[in-house]
N, C-alpha and C. Protein backbone atom coordinates (compact mmCIF):
# COMPACT_ATOMS: atom_id res chain seq x y z
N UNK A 1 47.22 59.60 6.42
CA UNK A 1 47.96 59.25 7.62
C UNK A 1 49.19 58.42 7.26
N UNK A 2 49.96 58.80 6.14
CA UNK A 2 51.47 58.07 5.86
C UNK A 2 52.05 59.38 5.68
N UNK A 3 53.52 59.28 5.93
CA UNK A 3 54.30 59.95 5.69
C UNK A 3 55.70 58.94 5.12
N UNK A 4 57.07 59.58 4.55
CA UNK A 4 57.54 58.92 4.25
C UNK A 4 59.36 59.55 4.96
N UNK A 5 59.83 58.27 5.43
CA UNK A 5 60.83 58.13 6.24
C UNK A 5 61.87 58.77 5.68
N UNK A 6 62.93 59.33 6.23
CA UNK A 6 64.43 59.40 5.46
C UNK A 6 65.21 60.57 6.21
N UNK A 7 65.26 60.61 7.54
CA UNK A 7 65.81 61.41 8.32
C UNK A 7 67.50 60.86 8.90
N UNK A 8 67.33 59.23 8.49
CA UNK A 8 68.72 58.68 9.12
C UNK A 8 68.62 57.86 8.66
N UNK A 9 69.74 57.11 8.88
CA UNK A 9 69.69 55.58 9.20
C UNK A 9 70.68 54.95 9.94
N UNK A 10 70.68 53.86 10.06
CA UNK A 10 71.04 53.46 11.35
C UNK A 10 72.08 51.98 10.84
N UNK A 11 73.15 52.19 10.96
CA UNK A 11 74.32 51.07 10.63
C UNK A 11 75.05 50.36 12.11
N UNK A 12 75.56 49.26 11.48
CA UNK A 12 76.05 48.43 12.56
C UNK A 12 77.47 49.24 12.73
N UNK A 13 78.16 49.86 12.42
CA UNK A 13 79.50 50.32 12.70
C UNK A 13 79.09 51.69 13.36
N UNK A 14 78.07 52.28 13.59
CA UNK A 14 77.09 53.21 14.22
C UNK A 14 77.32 53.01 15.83
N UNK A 15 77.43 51.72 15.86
CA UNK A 15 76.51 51.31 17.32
C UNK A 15 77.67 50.88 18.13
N UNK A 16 77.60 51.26 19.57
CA UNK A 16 78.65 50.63 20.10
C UNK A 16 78.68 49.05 20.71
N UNK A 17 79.12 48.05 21.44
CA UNK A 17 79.30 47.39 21.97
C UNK A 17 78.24 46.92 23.16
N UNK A 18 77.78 48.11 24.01
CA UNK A 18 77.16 48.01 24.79
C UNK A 18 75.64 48.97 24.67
N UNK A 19 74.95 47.86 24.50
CA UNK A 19 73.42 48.68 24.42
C UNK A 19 72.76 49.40 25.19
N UNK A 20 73.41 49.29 26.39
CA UNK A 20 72.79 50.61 27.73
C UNK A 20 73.80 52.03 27.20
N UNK A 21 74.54 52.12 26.91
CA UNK A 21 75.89 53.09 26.21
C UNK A 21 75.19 53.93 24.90
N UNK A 22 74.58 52.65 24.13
CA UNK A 22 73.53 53.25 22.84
C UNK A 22 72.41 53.86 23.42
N UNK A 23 71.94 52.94 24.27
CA UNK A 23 70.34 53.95 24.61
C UNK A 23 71.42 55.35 25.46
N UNK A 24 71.98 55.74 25.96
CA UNK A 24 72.12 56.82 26.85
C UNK A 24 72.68 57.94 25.32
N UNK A 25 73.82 57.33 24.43
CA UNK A 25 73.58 58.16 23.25
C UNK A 25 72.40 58.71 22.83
N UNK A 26 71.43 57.84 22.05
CA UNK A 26 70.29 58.07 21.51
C UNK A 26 69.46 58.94 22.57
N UNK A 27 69.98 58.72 23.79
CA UNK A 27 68.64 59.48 24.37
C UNK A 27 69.36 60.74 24.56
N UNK A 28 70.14 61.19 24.95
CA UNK A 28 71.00 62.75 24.70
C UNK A 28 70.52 63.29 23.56
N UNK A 29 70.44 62.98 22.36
CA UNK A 29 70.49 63.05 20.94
C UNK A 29 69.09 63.69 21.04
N UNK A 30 68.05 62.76 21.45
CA UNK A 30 66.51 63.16 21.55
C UNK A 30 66.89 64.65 22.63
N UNK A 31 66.97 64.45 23.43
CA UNK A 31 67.39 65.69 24.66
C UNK A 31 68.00 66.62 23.68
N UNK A 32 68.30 66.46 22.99
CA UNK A 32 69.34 67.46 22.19
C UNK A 32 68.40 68.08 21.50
N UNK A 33 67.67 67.63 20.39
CA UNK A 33 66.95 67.29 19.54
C UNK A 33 65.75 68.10 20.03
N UNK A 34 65.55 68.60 21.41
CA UNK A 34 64.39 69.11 22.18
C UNK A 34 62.84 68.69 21.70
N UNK A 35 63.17 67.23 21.66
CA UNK A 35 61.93 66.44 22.33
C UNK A 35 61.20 66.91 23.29
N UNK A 36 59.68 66.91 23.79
CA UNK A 36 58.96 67.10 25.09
C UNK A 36 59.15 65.43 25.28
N UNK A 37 59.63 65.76 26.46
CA UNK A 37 59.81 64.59 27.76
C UNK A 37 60.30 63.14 27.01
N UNK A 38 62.06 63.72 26.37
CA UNK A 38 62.50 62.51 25.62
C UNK A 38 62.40 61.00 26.36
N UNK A 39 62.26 61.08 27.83
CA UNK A 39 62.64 60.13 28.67
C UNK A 39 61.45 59.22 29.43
N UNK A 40 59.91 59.78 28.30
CA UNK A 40 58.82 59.40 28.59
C UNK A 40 58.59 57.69 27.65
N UNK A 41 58.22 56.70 28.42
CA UNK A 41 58.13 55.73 27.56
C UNK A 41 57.16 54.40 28.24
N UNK A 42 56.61 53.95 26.97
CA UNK A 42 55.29 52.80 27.24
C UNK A 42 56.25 51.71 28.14
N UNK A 43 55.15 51.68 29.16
CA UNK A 43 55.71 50.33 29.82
C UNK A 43 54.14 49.56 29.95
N UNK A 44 54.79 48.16 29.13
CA UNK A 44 53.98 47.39 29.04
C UNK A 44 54.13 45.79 29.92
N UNK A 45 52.84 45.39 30.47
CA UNK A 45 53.27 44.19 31.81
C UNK A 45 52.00 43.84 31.12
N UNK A 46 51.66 42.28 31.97
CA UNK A 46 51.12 41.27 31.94
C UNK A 46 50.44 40.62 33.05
N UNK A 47 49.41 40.23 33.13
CA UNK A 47 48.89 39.51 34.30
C UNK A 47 49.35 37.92 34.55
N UNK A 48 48.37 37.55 35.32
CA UNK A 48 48.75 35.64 35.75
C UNK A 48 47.89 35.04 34.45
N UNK A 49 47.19 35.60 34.01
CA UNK A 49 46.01 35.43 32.41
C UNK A 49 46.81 35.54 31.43
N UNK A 50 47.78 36.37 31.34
CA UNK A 50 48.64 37.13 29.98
C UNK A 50 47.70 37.93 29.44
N UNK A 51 46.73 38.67 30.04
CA UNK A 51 46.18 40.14 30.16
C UNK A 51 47.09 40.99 29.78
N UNK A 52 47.65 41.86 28.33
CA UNK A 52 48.43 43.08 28.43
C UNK A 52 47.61 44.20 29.41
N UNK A 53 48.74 45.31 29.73
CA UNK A 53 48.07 46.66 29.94
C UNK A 53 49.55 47.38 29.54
N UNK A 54 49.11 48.76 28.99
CA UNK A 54 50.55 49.62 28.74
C UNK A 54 49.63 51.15 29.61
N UNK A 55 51.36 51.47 29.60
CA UNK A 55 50.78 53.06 29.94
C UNK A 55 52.10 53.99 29.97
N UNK A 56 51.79 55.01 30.09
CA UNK A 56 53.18 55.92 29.73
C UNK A 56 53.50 56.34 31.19
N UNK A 57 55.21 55.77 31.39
CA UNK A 57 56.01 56.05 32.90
C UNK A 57 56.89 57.31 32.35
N UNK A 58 57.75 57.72 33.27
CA UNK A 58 58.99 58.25 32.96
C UNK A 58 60.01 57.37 33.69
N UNK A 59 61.16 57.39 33.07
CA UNK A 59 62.00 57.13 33.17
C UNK A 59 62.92 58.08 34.10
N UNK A 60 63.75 56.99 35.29
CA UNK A 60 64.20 58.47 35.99
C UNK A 60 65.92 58.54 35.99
N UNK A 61 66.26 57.30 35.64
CA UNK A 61 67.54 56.88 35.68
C UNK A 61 67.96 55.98 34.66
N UNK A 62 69.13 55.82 34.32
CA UNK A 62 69.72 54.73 33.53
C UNK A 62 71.46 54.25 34.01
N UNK A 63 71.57 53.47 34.48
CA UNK A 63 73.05 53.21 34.11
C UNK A 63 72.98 51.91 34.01
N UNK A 64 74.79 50.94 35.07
CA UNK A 64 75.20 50.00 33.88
C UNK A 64 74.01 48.65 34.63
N UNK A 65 73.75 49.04 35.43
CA UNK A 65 72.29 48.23 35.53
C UNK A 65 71.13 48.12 35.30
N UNK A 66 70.95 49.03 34.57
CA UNK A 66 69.80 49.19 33.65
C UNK A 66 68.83 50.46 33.59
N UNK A 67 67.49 50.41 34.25
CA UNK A 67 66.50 51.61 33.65
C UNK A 67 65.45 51.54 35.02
N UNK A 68 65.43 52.40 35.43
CA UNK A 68 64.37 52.88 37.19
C UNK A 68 63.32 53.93 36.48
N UNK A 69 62.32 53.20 37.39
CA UNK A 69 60.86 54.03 37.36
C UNK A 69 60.69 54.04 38.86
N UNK A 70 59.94 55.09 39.07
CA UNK A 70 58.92 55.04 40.44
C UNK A 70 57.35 55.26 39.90
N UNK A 71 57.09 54.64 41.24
CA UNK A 71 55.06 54.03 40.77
C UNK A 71 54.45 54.15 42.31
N UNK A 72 53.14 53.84 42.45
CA UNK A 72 52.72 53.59 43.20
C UNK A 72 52.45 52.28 42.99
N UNK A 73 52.64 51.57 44.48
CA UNK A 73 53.27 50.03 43.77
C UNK A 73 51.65 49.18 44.57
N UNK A 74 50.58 50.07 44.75
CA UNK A 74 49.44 49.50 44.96
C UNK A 74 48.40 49.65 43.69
N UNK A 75 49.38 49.85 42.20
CA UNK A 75 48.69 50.09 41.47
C UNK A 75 48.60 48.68 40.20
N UNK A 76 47.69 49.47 39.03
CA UNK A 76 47.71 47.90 38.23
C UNK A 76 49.03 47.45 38.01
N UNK A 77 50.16 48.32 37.44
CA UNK A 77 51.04 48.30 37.12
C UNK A 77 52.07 47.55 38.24
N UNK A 78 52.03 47.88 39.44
CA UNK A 78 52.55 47.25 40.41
C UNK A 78 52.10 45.92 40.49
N UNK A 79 50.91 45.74 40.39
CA UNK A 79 50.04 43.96 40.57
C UNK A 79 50.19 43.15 39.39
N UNK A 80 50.68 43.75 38.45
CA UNK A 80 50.94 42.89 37.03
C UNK A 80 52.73 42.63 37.80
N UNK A 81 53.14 43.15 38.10
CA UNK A 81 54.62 43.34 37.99
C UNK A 81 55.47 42.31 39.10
N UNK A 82 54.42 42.21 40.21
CA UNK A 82 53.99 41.59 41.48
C UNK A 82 54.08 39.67 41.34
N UNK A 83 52.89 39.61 40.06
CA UNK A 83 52.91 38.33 39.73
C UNK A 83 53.88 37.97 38.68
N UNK A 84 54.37 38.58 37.70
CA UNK A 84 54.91 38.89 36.62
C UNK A 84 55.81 39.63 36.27
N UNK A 85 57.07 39.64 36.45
CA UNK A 85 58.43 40.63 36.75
C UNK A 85 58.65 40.77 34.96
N UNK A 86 58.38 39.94 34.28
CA UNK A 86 58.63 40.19 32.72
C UNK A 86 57.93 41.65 32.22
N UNK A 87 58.58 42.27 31.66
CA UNK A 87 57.75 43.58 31.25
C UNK A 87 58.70 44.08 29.39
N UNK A 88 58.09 45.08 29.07
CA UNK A 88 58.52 45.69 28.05
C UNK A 88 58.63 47.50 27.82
N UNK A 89 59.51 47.65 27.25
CA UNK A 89 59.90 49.39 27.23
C UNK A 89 59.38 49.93 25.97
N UNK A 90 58.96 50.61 25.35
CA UNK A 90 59.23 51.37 24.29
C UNK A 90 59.35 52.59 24.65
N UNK A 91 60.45 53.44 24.13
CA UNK A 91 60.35 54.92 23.88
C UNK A 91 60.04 55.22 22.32
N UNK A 92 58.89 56.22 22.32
CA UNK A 92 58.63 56.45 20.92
C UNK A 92 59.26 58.05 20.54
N UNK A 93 59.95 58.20 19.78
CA UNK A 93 60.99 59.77 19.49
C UNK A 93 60.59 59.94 17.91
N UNK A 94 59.66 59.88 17.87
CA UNK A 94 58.29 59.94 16.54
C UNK A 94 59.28 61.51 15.67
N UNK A 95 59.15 62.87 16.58
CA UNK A 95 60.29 63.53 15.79
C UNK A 95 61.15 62.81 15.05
N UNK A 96 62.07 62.03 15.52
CA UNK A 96 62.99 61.86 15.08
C UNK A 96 63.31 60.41 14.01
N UNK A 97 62.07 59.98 14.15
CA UNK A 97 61.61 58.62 13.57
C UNK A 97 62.77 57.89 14.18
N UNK A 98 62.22 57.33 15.23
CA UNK A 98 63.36 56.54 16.09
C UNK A 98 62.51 55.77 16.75
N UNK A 99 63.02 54.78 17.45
CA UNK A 99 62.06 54.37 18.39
C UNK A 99 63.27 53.14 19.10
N UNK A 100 62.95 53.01 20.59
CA UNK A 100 64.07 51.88 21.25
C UNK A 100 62.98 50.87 21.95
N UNK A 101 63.51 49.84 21.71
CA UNK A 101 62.14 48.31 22.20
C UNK A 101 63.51 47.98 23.55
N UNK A 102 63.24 47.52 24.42
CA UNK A 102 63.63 47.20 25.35
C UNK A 102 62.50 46.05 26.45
N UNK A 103 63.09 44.60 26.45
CA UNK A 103 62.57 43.88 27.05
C UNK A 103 63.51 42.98 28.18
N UNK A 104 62.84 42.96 29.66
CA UNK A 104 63.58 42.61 30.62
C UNK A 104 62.63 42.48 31.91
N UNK A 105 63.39 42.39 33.09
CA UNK A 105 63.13 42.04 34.34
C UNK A 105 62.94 43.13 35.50
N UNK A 106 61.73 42.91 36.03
CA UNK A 106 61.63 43.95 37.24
C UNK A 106 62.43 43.73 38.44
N UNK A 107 62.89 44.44 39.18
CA UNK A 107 62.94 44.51 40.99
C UNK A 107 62.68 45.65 41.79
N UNK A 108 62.53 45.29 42.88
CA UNK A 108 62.13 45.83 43.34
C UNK A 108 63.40 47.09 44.09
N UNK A 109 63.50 48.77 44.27
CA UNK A 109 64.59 49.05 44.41
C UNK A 109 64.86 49.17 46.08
N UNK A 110 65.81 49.46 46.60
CA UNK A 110 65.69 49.01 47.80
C UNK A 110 65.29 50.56 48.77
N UNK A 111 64.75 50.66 50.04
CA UNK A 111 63.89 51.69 50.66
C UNK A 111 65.30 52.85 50.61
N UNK A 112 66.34 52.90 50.79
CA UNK A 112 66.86 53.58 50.87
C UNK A 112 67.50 54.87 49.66
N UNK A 113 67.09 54.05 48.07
CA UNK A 113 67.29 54.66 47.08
C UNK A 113 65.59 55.66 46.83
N UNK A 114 64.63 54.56 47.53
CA UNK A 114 64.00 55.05 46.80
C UNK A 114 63.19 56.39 48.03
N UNK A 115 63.68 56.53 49.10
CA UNK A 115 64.01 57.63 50.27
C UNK A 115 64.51 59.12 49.36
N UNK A 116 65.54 58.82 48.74
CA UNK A 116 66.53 59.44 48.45
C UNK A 116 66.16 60.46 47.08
N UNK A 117 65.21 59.40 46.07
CA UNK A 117 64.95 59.97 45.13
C UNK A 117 63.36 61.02 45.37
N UNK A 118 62.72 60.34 46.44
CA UNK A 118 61.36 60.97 46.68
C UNK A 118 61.50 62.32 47.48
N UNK A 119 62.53 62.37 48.44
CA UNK A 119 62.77 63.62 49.00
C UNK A 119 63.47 65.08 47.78
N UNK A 120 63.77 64.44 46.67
CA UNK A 120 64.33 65.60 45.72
C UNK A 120 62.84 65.81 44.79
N UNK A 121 61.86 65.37 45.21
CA UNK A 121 60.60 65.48 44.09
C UNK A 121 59.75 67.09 44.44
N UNK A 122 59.12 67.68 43.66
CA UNK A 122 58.80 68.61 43.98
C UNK A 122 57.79 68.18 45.12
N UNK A 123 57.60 69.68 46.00
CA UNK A 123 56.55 69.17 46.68
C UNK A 123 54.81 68.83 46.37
N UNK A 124 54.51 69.36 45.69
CA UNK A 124 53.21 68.94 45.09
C UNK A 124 53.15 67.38 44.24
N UNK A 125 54.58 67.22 43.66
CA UNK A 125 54.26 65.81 43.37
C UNK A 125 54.20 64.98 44.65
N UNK A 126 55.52 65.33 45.58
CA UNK A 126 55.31 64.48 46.64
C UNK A 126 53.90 64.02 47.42
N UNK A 127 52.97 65.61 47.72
CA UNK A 127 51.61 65.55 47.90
C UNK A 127 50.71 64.75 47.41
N UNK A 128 50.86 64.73 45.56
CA UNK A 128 50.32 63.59 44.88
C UNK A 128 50.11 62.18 45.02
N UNK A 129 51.60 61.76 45.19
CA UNK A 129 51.48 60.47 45.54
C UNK A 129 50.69 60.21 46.89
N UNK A 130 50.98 60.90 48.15
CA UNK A 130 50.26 60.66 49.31
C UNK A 130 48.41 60.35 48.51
N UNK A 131 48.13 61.58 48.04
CA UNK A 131 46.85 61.89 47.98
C UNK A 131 46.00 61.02 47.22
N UNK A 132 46.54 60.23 45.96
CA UNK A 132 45.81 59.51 44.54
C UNK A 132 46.02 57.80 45.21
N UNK A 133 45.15 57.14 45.49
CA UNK A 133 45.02 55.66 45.72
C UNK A 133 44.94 55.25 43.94
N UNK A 134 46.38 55.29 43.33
CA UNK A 134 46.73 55.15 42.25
C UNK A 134 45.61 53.62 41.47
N UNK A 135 44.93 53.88 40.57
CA UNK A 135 43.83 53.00 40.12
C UNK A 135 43.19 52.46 40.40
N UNK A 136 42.30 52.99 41.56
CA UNK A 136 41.53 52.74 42.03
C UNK A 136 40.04 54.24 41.91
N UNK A 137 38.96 53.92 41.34
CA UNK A 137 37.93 54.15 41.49
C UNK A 137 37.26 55.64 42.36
N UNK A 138 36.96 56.70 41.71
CA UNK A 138 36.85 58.07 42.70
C UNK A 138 35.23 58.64 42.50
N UNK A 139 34.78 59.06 43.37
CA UNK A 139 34.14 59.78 42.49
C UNK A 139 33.31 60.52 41.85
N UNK A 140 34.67 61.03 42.35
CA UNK A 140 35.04 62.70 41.27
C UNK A 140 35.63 63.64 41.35
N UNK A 141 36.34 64.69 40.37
CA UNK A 141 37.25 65.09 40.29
C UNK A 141 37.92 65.79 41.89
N UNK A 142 36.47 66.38 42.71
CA UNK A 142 36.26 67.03 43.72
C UNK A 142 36.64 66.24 44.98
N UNK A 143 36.69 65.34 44.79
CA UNK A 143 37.06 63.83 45.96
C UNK A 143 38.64 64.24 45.58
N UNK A 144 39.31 63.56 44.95
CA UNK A 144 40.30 63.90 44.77
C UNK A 144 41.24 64.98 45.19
N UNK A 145 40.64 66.48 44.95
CA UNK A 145 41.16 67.63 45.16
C UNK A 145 40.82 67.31 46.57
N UNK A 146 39.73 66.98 47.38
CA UNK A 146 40.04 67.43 48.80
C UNK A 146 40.81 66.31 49.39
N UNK A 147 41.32 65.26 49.02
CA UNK A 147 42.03 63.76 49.32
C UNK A 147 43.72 64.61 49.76
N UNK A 148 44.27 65.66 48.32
CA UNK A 148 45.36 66.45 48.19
C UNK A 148 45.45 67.32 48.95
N UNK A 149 44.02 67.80 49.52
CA UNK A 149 43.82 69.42 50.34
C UNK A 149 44.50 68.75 51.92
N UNK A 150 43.77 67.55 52.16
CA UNK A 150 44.05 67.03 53.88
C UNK A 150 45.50 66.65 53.81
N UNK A 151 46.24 66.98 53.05
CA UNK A 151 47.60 66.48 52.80
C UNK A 151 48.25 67.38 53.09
N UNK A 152 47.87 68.62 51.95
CA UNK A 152 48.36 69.80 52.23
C UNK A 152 48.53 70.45 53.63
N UNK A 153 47.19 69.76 54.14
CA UNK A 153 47.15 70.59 55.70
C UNK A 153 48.03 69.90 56.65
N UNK A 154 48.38 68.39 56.64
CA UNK A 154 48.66 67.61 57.29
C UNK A 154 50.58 67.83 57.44
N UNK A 155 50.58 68.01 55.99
CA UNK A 155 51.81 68.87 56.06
C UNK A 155 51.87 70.19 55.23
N UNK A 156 52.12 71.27 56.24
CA UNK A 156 52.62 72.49 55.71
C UNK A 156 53.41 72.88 55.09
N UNK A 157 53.91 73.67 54.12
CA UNK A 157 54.77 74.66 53.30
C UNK A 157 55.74 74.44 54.56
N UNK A 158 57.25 73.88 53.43
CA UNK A 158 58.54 73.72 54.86
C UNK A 158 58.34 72.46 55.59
N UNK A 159 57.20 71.69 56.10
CA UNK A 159 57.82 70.91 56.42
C UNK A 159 58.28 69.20 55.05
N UNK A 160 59.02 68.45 55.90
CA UNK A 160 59.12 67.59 55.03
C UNK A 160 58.42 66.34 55.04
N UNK A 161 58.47 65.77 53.68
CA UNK A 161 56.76 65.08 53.60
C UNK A 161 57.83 63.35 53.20
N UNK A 162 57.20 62.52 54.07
CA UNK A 162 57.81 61.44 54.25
C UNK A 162 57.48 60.45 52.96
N UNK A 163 57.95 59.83 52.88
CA UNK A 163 57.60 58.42 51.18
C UNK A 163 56.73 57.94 51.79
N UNK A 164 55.35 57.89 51.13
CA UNK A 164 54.59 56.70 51.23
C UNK A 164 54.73 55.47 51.30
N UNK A 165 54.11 54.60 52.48
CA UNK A 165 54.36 53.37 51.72
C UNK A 165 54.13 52.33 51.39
N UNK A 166 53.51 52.87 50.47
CA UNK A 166 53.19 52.55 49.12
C UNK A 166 53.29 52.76 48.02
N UNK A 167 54.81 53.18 47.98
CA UNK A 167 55.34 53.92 47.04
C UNK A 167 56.47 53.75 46.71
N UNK A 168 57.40 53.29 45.19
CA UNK A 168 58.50 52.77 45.04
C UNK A 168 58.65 53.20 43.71
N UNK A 169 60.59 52.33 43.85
CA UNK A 169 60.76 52.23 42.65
C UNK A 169 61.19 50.99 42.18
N UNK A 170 61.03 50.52 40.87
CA UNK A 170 61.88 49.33 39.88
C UNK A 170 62.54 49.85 39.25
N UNK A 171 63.80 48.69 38.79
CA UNK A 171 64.90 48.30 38.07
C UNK A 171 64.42 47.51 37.21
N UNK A 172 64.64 47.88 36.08
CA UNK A 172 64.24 47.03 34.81
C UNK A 172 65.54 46.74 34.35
N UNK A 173 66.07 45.06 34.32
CA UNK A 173 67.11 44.51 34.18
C UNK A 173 67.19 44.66 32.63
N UNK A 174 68.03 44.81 31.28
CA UNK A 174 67.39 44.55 29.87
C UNK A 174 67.75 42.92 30.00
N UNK A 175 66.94 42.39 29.16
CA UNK A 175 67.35 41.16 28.43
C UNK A 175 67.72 41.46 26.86
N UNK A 176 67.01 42.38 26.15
CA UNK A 176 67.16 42.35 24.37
C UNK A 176 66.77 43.85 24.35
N UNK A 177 67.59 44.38 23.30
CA UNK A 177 66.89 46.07 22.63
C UNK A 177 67.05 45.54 21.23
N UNK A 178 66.08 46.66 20.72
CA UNK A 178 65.78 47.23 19.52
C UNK A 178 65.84 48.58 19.21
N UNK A 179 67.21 48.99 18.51
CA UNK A 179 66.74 50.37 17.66
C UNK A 179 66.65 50.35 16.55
N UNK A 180 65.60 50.98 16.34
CA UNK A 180 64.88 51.39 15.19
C UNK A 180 64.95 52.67 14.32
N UNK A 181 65.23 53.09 13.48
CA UNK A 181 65.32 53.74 12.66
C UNK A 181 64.65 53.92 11.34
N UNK A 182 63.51 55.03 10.67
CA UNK A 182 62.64 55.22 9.84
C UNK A 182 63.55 55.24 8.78
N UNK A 183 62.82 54.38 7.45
CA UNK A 183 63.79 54.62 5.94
C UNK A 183 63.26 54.76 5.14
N UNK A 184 62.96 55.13 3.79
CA UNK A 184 62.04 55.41 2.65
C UNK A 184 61.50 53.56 2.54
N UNK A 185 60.52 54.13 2.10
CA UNK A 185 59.84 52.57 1.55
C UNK A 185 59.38 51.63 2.32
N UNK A 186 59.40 51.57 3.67
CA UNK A 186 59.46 51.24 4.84
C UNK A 186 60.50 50.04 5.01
N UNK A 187 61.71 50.31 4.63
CA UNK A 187 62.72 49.54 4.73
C UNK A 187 63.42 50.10 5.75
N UNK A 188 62.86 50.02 7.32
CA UNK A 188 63.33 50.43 8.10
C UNK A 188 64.40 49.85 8.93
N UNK A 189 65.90 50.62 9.21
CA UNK A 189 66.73 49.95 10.15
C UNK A 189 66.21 49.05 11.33
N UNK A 190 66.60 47.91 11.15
CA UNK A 190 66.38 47.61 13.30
C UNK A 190 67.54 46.80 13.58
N UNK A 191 68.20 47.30 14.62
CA UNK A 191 69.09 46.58 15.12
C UNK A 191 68.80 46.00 16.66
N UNK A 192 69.09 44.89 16.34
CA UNK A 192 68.98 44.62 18.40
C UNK A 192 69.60 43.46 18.55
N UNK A 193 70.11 44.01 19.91
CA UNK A 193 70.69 43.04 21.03
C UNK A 193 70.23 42.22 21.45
N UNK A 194 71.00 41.29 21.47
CA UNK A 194 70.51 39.57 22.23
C UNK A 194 71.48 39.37 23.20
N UNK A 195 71.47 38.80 24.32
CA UNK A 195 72.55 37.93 25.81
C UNK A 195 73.04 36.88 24.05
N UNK A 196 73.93 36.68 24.56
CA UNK A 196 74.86 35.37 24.22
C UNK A 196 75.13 34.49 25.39
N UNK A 197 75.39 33.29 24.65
CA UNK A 197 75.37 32.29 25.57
C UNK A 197 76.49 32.43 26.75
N UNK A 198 77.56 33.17 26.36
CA UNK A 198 78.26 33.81 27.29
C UNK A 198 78.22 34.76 28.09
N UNK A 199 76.94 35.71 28.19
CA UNK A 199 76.66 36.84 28.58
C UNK A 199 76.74 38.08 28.18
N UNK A 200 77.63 38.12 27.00
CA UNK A 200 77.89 39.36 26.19
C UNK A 200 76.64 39.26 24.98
N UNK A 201 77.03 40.98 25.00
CA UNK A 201 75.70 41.11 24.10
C UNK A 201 76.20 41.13 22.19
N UNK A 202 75.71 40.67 21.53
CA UNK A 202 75.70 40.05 20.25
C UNK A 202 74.52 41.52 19.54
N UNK A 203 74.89 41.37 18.50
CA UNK A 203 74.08 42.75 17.55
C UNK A 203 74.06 42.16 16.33
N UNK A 204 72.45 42.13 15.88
CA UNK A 204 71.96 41.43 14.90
C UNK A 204 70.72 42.61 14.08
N UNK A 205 70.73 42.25 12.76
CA UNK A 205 70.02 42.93 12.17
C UNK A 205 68.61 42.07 11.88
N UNK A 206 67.55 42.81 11.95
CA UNK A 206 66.30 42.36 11.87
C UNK A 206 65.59 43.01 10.80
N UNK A 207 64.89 41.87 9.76
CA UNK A 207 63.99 42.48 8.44
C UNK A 207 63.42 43.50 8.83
N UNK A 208 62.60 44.69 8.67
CA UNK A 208 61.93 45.50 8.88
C UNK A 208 60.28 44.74 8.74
């Protein structure tokens, strides 16, 4: 279970200025690269204990404010996030021996974006969300399927199926990234961003 690195590497004259600019590079690159679901990545939160939990979101957006998920926000992930807005990103692009660390701040997005994005969802996901009391306890597979069936009936093929609500999205503000890059010997690139005391972001190299 080793393999040995040497697909890239990763230099400071590489990278631009702005680290939301790098992740939207790097992530084209993976998209390019025909990754399955380059835009899939661990999001990891914390309780009022400092309890971790991770789990794999997608990612649905990025710009110059940062990185949006939608959740069901009656879930663990929502109740860690609830008490605890601090969270963490990884995307793992294992093809490509890459990987981006991203750590920052939740909010909450406001009803009208997140209206906007749920009405373009297919309809069976839309169904989904109605139907799954997201981590919470079933049971069994058959509960479930008929939870989706009274949905189905409740709304028909054509009509349109309203946002739950209990159902949203976050803005993950960054505070710091990390890209990473695989190298022989495990002398692997990492570069990451830090705030400066001025607000601009600073790019520093980190031992492997």
């Amino acid at each position: 279970m080793r393999r040995t690195y040497g697909l890239g590497e990763l230099l400071e004259d590489q990278m631009t200025s702005d680290p939301i600019k790098q992740f939207e590079i790097w992530l084209q690159q993976a998209r390019d690269a025909g990754l399955a679901e380059p835009n899939a990545m661990v999001l990891a939160t914390a309780d009022t204990d400092g309890r971790p939990s991770a789990r794999t979101v997608l990612l649905k957006r990025v710009d110059e404010r940062g990185l949006v998920f939608y959740t069901n926000q009656q879930s663990r992930k929502a109740d860690d996030l609830a008490d605890n807005p601090h969270c963490a990103l990884v995307f793992p692009w294992h093809a490509m021996e890459r990987q981006v660390r991203i750590e920052g701040t939740v909010t909450k997005l406001p009803t009208d974006e997140v209206d906007e994005y749920f009405a373009g969802r297919p309809r069976e996901s839309q169904l989904g969300a109605w139907a799954s009391q997201q981590s919470q306890p079933v049971a069994s597979r058959e509960e479930l399927d008929l939870q989706y069936a009274s949905y189905e009936r409740q709304w028909p093929e054509g009509t349109e199926i309203s946002t739950p609500y209990f159902w949203g999205g976050y803005l993950v503000a960054p505070e710091a990234f990390e890209f990473w890059q695989g190298r022989v010997g495990r002398l692997h690139d990492r570069l990451a961003y830090r705030r400066a005391s001025s607000g601009s972001w600073e790019l520093v190299r980190l031992q492997p």
